[in-house]
PDB file of N, CA and C in Angstrom:
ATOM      1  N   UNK A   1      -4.595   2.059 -17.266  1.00  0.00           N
ATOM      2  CA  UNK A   1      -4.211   1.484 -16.000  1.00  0.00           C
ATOM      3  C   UNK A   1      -2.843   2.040 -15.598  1.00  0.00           C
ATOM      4  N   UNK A   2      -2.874   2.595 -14.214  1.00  0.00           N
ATOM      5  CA  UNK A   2      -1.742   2.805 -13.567  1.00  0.00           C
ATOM      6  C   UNK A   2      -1.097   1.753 -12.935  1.00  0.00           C
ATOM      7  N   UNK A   3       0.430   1.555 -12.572  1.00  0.00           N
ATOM      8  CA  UNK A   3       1.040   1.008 -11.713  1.00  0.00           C
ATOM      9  C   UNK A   3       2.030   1.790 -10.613  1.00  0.00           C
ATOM     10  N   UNK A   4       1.638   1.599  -9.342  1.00  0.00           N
ATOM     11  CA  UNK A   4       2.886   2.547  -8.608  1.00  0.00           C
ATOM     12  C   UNK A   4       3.083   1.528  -7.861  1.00  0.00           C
ATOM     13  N   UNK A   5       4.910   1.689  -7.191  1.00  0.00           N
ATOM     14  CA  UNK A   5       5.625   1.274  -5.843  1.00  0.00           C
ATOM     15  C   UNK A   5       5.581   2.207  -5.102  1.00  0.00           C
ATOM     16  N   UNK A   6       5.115   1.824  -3.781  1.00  0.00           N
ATOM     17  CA  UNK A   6       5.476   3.105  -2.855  1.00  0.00           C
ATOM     18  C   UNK A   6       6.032   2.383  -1.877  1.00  0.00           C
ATOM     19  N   UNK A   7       6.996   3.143  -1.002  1.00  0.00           N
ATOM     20  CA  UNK A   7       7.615   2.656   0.496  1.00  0.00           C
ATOM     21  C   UNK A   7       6.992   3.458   0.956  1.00  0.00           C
ATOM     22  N   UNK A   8       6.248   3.463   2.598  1.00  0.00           N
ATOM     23  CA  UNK A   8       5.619   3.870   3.287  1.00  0.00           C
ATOM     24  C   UNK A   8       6.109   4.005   4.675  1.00  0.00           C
ATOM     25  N   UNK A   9       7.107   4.929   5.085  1.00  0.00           N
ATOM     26  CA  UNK A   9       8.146   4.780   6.058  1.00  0.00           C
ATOM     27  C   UNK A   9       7.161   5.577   7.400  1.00  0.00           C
ATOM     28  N   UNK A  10       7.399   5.184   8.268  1.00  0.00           N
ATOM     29  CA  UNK A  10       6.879   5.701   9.450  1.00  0.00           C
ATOM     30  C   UNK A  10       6.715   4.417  10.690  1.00  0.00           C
ATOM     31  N   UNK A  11       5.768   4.993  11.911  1.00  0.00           N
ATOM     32  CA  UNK A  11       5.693   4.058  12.783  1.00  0.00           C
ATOM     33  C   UNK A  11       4.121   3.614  13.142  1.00  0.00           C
ATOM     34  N   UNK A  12       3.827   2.297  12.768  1.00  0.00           N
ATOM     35  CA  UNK A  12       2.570   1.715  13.382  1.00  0.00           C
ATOM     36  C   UNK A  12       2.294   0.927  14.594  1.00  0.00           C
ATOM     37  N   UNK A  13       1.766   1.685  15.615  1.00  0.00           N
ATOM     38  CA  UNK A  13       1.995   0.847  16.661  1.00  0.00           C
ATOM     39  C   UNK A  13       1.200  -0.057  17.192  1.00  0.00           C
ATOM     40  N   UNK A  14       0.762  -0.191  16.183  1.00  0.00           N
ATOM     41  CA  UNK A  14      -0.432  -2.021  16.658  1.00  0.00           C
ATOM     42  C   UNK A  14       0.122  -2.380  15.438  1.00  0.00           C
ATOM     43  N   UNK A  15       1.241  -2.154  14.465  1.00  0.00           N
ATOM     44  CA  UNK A  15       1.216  -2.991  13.157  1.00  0.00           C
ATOM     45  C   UNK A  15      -0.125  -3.476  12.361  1.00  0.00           C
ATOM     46  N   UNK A  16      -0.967  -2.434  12.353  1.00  0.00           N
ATOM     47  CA  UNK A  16      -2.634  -2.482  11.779  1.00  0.00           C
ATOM     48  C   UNK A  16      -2.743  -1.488  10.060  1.00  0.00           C
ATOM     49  N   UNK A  17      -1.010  -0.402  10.108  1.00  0.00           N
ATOM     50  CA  UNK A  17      -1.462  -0.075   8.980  1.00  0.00           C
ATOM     51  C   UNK A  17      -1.749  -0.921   7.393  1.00  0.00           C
ATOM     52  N   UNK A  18      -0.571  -2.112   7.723  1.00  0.00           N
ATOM     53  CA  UNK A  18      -0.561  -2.922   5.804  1.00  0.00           C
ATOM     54  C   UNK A  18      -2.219  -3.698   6.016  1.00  0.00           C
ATOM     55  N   UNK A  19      -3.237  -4.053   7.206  1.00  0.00           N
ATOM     56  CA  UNK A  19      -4.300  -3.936   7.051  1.00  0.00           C
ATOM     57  C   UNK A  19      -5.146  -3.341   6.931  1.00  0.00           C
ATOM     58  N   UNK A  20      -4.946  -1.812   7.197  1.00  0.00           N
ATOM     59  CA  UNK A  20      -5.802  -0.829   6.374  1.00  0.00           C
ATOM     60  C   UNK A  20      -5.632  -0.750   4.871  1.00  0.00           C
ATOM     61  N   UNK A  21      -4.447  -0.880   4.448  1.00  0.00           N
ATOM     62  CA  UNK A  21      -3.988  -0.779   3.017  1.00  0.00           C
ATOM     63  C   UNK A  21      -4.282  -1.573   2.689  1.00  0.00           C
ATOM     64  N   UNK A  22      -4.368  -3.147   2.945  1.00  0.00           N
ATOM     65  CA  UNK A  22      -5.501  -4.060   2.041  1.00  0.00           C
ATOM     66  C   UNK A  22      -7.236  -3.658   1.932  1.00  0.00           C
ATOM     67  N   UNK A  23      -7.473  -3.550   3.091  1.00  0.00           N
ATOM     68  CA  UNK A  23      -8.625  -3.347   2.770  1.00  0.00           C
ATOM     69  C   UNK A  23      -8.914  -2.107   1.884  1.00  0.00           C
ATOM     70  N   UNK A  24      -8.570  -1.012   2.031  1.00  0.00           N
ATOM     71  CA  UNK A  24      -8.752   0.375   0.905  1.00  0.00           C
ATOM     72  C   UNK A  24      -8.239  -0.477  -0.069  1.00  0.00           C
ATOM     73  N   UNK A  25      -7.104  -1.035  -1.083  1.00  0.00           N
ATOM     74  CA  UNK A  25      -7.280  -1.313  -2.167  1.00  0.00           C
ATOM     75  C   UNK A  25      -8.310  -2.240  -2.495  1.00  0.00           C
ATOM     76  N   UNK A  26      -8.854  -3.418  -1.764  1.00  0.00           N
ATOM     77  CA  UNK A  26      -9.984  -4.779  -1.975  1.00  0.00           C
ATOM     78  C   UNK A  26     -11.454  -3.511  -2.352  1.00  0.00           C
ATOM     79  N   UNK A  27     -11.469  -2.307  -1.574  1.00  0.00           N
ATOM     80  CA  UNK A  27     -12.513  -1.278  -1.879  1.00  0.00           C
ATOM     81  C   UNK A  27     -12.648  -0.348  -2.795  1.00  0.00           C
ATOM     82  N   UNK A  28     -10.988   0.053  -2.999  1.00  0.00           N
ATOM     83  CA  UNK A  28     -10.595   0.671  -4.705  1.00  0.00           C
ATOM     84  C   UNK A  28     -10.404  -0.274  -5.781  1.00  0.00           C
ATOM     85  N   UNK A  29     -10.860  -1.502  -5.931  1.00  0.00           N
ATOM     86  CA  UNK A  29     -10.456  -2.596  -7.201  1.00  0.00           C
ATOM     87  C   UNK A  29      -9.215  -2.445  -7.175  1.00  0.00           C
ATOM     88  N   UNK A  30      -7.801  -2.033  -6.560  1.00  0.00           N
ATOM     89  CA  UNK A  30      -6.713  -2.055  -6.870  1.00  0.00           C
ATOM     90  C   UNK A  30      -6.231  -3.603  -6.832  1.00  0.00           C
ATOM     91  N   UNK A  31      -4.998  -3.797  -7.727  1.00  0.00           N
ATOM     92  CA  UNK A  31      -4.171  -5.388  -8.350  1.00  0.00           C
ATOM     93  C   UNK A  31      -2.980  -4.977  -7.593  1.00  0.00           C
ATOM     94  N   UNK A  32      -2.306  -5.709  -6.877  1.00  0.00           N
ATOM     95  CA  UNK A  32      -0.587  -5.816  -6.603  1.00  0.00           C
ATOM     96  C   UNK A  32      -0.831  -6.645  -4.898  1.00  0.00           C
ATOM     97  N   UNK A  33       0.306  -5.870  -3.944  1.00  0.00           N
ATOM     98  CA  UNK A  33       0.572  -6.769  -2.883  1.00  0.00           C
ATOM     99  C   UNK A  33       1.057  -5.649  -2.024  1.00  0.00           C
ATOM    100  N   UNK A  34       0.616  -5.918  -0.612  1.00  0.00           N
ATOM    101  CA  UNK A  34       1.174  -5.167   0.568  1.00  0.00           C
ATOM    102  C   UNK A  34       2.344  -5.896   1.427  1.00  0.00           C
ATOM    103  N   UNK A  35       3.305  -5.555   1.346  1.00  0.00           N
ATOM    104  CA  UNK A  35       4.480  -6.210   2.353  1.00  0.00           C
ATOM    105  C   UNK A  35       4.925  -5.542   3.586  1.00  0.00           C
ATOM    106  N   UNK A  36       4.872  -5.787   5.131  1.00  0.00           N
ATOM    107  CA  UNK A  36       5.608  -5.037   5.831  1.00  0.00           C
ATOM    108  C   UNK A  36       7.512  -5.371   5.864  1.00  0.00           C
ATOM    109  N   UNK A  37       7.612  -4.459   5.162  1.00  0.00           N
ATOM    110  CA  UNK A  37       9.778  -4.595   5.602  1.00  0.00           C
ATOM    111  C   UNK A  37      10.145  -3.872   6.828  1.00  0.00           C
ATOM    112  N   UNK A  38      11.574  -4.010   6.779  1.00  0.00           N
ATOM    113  CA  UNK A  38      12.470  -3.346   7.958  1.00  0.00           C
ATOM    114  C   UNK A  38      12.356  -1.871   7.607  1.00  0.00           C
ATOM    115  N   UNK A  39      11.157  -1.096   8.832  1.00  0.00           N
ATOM    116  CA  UNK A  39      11.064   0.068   8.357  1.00  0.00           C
ATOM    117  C   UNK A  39      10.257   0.932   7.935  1.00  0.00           C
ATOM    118  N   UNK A  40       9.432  -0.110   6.904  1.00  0.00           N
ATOM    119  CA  UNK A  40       8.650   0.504   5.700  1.00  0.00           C
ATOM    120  C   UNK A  40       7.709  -0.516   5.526  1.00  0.00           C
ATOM    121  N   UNK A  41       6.648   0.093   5.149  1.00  0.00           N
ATOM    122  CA  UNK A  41       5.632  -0.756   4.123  1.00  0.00           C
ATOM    123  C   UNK A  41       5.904  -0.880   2.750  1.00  0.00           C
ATOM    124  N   UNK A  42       6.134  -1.579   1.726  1.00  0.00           N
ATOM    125  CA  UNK A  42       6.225  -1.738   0.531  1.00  0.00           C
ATOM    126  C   UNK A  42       4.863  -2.389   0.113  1.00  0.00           C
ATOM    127  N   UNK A  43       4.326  -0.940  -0.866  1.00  0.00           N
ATOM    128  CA  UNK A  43       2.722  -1.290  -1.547  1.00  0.00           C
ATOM    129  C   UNK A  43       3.004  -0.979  -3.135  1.00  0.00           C
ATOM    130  N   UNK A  44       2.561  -2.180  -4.095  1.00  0.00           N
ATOM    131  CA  UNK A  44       2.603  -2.159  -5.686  1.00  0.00           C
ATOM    132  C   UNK A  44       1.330  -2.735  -5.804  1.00  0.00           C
ATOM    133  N   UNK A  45       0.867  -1.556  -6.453  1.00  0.00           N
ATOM    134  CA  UNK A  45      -0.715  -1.472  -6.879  1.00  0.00           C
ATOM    135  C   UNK A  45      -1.062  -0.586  -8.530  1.00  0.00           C
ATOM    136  N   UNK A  46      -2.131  -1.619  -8.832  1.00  0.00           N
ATOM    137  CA  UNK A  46      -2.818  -0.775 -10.511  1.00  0.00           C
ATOM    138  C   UNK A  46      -4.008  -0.733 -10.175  1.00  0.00           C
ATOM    139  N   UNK A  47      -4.375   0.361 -10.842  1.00  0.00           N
ATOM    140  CA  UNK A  47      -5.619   0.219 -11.571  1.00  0.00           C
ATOM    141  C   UNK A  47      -5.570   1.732 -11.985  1.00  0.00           C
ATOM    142  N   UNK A  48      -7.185   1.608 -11.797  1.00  0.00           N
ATOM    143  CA  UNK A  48      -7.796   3.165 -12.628  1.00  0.00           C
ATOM    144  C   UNK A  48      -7.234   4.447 -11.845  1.00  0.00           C
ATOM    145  N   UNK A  49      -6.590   5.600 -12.536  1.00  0.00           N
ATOM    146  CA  UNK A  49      -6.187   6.573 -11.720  1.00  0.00           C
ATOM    147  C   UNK A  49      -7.160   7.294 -10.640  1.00  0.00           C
ATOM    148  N   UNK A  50      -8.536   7.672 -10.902  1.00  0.00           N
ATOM    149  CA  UNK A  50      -9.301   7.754 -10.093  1.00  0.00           C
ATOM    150  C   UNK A  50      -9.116   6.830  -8.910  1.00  0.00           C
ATOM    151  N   UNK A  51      -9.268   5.838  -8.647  1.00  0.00           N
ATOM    152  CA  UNK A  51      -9.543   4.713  -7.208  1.00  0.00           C
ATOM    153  C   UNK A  51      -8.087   4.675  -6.672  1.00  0.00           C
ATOM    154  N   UNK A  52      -6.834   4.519  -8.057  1.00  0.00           N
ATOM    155  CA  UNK A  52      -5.612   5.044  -6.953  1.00  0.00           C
ATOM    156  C   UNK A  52      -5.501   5.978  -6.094  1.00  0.00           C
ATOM    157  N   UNK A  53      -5.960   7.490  -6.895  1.00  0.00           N
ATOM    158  CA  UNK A  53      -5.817   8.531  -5.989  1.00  0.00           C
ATOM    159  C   UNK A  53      -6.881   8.632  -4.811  1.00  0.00           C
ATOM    160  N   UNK A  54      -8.222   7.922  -5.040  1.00  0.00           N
ATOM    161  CA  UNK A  54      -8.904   7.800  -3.824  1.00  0.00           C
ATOM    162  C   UNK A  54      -8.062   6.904  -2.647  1.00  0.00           C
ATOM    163  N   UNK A  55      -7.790   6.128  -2.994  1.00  0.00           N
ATOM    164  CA  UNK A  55      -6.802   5.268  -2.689  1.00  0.00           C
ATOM    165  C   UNK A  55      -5.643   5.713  -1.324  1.00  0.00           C
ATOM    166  N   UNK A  56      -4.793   6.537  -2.254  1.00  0.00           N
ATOM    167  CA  UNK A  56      -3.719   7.167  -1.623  1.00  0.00           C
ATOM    168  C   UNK A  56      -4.320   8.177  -0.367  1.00  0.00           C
ATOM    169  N   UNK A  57      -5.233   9.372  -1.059  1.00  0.00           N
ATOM    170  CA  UNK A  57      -6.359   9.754   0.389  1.00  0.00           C
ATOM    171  C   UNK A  57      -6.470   8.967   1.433  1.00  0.00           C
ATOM    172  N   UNK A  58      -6.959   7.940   1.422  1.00  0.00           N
ATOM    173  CA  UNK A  58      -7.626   7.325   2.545  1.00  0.00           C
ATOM    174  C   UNK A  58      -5.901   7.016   3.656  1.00  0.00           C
ATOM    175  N   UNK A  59      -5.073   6.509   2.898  1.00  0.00           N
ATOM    176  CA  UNK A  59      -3.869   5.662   3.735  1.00  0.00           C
ATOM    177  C   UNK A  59      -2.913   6.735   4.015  1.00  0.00           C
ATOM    178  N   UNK A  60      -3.045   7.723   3.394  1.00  0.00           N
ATOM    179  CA  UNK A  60      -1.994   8.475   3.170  1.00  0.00           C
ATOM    180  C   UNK A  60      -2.277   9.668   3.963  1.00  0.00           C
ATOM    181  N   UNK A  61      -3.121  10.853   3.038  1.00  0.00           N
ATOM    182  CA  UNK A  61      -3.708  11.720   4.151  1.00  0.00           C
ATOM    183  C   UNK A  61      -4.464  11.205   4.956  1.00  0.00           C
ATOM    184  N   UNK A  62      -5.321  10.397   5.529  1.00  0.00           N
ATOM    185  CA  UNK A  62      -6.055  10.524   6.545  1.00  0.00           C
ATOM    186  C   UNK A  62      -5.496   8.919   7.366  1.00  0.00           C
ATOM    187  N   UNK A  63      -4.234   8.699   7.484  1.00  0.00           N
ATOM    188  CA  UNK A  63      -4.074   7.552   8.085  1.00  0.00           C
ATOM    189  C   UNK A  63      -4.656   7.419   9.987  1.00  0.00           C
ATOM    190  N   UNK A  64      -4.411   6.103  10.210  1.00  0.00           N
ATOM    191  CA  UNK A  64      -4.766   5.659  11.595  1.00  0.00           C
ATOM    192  C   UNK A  64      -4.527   6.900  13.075  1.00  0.00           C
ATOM    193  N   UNK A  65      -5.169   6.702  13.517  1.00  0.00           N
ATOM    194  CA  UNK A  65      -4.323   7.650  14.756  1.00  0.00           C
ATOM    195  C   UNK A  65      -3.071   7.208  15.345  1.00  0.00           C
ATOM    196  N   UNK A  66      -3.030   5.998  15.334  1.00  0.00           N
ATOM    197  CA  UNK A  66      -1.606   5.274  15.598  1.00  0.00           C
ATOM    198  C   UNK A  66      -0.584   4.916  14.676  1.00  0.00           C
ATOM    199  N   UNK A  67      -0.672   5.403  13.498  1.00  0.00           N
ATOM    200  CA  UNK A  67       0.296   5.535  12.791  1.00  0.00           C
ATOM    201  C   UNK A  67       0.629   7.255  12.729  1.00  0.00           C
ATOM    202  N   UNK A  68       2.071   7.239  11.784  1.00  0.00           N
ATOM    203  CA  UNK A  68       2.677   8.374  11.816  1.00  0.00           C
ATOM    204  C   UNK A  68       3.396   8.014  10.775  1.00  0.00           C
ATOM    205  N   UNK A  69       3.507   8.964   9.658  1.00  0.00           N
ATOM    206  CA  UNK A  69       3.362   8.611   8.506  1.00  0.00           C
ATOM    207  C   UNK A  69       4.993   9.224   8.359  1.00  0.00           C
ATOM    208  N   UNK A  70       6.218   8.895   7.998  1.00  0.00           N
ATOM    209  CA  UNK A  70       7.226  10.315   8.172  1.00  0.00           C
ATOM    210  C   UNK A  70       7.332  10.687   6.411  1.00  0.00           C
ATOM    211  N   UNK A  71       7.486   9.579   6.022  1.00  0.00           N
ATOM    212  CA  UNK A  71       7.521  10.030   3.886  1.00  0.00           C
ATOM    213  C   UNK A  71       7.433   8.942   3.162  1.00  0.00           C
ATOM    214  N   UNK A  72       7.186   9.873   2.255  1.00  0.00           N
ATOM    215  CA  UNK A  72       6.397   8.413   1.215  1.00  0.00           C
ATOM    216  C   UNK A  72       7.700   8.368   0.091  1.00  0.00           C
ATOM    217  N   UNK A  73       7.964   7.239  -0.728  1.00  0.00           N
ATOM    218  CA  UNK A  73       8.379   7.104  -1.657  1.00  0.00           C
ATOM    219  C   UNK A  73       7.825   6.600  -3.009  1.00  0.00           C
ATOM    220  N   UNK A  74       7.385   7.164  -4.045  1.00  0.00           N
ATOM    221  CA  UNK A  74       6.877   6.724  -5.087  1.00  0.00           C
ATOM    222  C   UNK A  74       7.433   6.485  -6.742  1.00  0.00           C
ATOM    223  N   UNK A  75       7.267   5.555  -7.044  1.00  0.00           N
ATOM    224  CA  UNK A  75       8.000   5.209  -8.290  1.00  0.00           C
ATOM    225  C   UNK A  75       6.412   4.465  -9.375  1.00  0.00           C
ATOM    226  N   UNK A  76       6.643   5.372 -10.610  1.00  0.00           N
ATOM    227  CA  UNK A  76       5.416   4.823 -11.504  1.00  0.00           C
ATOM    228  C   UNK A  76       6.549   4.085 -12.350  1.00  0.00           C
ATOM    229  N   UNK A  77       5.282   2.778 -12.048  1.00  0.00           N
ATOM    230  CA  UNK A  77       6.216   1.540 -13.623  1.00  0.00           C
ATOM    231  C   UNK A  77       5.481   1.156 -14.008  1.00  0.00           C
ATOM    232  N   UNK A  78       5.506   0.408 -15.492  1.00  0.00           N
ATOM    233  CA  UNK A  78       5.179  -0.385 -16.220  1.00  0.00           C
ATOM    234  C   UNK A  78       3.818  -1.376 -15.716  1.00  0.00           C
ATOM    235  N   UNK A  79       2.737  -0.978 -15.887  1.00  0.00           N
ATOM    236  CA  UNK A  79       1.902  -2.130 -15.692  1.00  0.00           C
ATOM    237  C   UNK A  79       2.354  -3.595 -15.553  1.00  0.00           C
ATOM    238  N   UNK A  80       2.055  -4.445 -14.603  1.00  0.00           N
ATOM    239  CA  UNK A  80       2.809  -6.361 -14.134  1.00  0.00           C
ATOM    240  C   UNK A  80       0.958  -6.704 -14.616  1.00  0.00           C
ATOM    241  N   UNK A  81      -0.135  -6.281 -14.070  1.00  0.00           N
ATOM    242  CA  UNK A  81      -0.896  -7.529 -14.514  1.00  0.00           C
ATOM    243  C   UNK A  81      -1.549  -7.973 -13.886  1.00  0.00           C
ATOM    244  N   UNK A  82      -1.166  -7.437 -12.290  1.00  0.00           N
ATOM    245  CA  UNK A  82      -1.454  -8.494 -11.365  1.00  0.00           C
ATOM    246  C   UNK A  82      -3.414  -8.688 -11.754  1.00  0.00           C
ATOM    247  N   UNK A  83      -3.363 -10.059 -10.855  1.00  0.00           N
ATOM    248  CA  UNK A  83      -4.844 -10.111 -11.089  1.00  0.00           C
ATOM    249  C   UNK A  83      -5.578 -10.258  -9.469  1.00  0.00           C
ATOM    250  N   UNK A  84      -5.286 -10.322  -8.728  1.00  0.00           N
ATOM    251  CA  UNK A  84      -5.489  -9.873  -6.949  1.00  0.00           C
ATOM    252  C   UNK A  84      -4.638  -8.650  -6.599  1.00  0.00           C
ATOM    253  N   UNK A  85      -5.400  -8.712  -5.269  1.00  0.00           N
ATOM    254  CA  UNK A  85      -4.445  -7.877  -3.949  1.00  0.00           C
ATOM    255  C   UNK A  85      -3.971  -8.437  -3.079  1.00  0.00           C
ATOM    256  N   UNK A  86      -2.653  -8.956  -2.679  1.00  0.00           N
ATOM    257  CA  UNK A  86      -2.995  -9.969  -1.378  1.00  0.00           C
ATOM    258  C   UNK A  86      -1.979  -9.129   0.027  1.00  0.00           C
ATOM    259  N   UNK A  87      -1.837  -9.856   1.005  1.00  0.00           N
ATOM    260  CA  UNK A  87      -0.631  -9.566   1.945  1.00  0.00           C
ATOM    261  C   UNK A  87       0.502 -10.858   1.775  1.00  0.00           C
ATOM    262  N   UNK A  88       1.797 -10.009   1.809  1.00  0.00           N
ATOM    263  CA  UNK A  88       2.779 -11.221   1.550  1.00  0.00           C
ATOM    264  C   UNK A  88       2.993 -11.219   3.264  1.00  0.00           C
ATOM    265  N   UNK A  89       2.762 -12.099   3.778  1.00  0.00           N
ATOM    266  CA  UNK A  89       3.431 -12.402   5.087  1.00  0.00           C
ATOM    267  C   UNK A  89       4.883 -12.180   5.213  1.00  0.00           C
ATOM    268  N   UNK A  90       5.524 -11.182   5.648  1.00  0.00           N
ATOM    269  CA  UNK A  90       6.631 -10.702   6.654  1.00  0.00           C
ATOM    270  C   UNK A  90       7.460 -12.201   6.744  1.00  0.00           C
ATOM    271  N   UNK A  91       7.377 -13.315   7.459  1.00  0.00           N
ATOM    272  CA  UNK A  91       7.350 -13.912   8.005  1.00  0.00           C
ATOM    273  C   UNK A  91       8.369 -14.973   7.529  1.00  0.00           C
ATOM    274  N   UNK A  92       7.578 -15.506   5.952  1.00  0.00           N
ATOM    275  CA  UNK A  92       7.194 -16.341   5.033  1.00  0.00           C
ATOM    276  C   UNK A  92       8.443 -15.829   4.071  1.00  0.00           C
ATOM    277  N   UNK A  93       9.010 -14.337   4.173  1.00  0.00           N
ATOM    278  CA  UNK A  93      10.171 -13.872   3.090  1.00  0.00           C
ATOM    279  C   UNK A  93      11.028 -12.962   3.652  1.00  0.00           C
ATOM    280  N   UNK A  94      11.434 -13.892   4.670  1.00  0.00           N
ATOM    281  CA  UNK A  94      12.729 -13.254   5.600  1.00  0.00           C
ATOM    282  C   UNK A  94      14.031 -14.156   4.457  1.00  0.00           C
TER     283      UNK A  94
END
C-alpha cells in the first residue's frame, strides 16, 4: 500500500474539480480525504500502486475542461490507515 499528499494548484471554475477527485478515488478503492484550501486542492490517498496511478491519469492528465491544472505537489508518506474516502467541507475547517 501506497500513501501520497498532493496539493493540486490551479483554477476550477464551477469548483467541480475535489468532486471529480472523489469520485475517481470511490472508483480506484483509494482511503484518505479531499479538501478544497486557499488555492489548492489538498488530496491524501492509499492504496494499491496500480489504481493510484490510474488514479492520478484520470484527475491529473486528463482533467475537466474547466479546470487548469498549473502544478502538482507530491509528497510519499507513511501509510495512516484510513478506512474511507470522504470530502472535508471547506466550510466546516476555516
Amino acid at each position: 500500500m501506497k500513501r501520497y499528499v498532493l496539493k493540486i494548484y490551479g483554477v476550477d471554475q464551477r469548483d467541480s474539480f475535489s468532486q471529480l477527485i472523489y469520485q475517481q478515488a470511490i472508483k480506484n478503492q483509494l482511503k484518505g480525504f479531499v479538501k478544497i484550501c486557499s488555492g489548492y486542492v489538498l488530496l491524501d490517498c492509499e492504496g494499491d500502486k496500480k489504481n493510484i496511478c490510474s488514479f492520478l491519469i484520470e484527475v491529473i492528465k486528463k482533467p475537466m475542461l474547466l479546470v487548469k491544472i498549473e502544478k502538482v505537489k507530491a509528497f510519499l508518506l507513511v501509510p495512516y490507515h484510513y478506512t474511507k474516502f470522504t470530502m472535508i467541507d471547506r466550510k466546516k475547517n476555516k
